[in-house]
Protein backbone atom coordinates (compact mmCIF):
# COMPACT_ATOMS: atom_id res chain seq x y z
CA UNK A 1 -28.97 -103.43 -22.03
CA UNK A 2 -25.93 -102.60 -19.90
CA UNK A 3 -22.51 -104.08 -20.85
CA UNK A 4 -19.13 -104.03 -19.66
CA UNK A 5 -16.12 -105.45 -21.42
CA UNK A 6 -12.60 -106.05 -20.13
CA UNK A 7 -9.52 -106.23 -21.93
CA UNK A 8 -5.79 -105.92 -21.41
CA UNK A 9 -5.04 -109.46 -19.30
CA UNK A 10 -2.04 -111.64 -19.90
CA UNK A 11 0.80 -113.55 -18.52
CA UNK A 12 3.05 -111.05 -17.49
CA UNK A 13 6.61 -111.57 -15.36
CA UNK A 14 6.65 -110.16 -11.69
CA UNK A 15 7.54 -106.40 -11.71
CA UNK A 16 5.82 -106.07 -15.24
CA UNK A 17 3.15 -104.25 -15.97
CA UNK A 18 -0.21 -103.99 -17.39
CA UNK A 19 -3.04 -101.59 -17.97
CA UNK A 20 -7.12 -103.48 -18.08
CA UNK A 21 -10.01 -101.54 -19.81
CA UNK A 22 -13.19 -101.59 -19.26
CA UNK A 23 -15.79 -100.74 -22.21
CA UNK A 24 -19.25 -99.56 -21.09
CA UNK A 25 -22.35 -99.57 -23.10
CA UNK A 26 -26.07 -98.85 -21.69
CA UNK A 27 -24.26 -96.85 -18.58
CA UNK A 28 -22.20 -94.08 -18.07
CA UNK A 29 -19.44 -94.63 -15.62
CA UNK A 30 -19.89 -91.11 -14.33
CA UNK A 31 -23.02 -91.77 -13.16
CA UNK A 32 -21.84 -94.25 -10.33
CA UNK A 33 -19.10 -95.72 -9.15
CA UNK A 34 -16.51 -98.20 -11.15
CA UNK A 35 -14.59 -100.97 -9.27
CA UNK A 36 -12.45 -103.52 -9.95
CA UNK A 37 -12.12 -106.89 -8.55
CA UNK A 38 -10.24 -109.92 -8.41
CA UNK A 39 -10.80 -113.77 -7.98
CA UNK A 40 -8.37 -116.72 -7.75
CA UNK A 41 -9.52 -119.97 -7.36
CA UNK A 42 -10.96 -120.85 -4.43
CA UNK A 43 -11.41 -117.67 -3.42
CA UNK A 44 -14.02 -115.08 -2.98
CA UNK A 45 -14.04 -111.93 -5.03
CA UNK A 46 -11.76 -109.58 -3.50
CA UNK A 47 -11.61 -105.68 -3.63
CA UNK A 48 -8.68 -104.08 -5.54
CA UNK A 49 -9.80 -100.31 -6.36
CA UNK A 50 -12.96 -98.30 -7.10
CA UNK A 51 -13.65 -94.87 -8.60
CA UNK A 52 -16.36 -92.74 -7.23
CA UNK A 53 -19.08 -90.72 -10.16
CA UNK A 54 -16.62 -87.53 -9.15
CA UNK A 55 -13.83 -86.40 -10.98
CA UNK A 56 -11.20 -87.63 -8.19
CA UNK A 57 -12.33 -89.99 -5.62
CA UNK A 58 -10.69 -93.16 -5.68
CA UNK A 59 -9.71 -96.20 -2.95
CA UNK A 60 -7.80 -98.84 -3.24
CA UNK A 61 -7.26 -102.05 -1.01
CA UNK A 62 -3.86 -102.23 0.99
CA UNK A 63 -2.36 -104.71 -1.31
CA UNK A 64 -2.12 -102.99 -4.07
CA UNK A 65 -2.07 -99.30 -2.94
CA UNK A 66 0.80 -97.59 -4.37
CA UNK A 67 1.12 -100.24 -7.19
CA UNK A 68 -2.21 -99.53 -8.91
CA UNK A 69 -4.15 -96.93 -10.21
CA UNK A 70 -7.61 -96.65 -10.94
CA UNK A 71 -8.66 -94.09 -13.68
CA UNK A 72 -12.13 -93.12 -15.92
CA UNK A 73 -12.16 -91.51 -19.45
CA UNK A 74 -15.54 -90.30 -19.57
CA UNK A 75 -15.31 -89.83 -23.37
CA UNK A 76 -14.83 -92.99 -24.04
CA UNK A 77 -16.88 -94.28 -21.42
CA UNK A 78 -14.13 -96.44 -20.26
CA UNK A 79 -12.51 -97.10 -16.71
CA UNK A 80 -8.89 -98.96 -16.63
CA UNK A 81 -6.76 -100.30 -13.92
CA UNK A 82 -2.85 -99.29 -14.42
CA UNK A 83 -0.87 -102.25 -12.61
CA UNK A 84 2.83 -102.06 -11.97
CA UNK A 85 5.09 -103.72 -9.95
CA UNK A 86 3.23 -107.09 -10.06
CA UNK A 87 3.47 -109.78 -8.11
CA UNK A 88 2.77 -113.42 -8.82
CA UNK A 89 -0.30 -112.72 -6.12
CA UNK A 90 -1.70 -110.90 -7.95
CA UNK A 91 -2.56 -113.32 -10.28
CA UNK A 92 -6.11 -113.86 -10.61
CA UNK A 93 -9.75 -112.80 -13.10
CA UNK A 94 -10.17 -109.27 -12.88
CA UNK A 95 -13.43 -107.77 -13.03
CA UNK A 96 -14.55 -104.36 -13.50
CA UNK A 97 -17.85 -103.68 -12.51
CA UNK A 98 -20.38 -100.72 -12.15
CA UNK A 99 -22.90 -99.22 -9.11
CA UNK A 100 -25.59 -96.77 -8.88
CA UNK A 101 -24.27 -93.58 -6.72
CA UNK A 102 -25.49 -93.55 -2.91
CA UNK A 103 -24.60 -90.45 -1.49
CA UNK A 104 -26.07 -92.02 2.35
CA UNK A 105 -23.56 -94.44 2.57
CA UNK A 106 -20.02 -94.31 3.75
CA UNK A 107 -18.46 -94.97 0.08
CA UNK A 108 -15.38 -96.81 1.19
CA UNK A 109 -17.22 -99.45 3.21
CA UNK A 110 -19.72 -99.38 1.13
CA UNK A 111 -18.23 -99.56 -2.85
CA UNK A 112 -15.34 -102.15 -1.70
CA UNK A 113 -18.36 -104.48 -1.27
CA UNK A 114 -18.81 -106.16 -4.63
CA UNK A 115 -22.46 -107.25 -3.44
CA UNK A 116 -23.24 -103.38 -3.94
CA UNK A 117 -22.61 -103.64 -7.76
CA UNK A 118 -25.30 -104.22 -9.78
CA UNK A 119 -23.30 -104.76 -13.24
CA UNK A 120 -20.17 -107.22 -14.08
CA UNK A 121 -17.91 -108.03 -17.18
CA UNK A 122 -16.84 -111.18 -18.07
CA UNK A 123 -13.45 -110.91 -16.27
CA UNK A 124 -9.80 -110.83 -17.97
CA UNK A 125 -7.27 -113.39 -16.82
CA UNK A 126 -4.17 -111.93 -15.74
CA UNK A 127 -1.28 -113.86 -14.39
CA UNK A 128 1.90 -113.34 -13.03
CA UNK A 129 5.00 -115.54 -13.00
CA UNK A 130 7.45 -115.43 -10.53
């Protein structure tokens, strides 16, 4: 059974900043990729930043490029999303989630989709006041 645990949300003050986990049991992160998304109310499930099953790969959406960063301990079997410099949009759930490698895809297009991810946490609520 494949899990995947968040922690590391909170109510935070714009510029702050905050580091999620994300715990995996029953799957090894290096295996596939590891994304993270977000979803306010009302909203669909937007894209912030995924890691690819190789050492260095990584994307990010334009809104938080630069802010965030998107890294894997394979150890621990853990990915986490560093966030500085927030901004009250960036309040939302986050969600890490996990997807078997493709190597005939074009991995940005492709691993920014979160239909393409086949395993979800339970989200962690961060939010950030102005």
């Amino acid at each position: 059974q494949v899990q995947l645990v968040e922690s590391g949300g909170g109510l935070v003050q714009a510029g702050d900043s905050l580091r999620l986990s994300c715990a995996a049991s029953g799957r090894t992160f290096a295996a596939g990729a590891s994304g993270w998304f977000r979803q306010s109310p009302g909203k669909e499930r937007e894209f912030v930043a995924v890691h690819s099953w190789t050492a260095y790969y990584t994307k990010y959406a334009d809104s938080v490029k630069g802010r965030f960063t998107i890294s894997r301990d394979n150890a621990k079997n853990t990915v986490y999303l560093q966030m500085n410099s927030l901004k009250p949009e960036d309040t939302a759930i986050y969600y890490c989630a996990s997807a078997v490698a493709r190597y005939d895809v074009d991995f940005d297009s492709y691993y920014s989709d979160f239909r393409r991810y086949d395993y979800w946490g339970q989200g962690t609520q961060v939010t950030v006041s102005s």
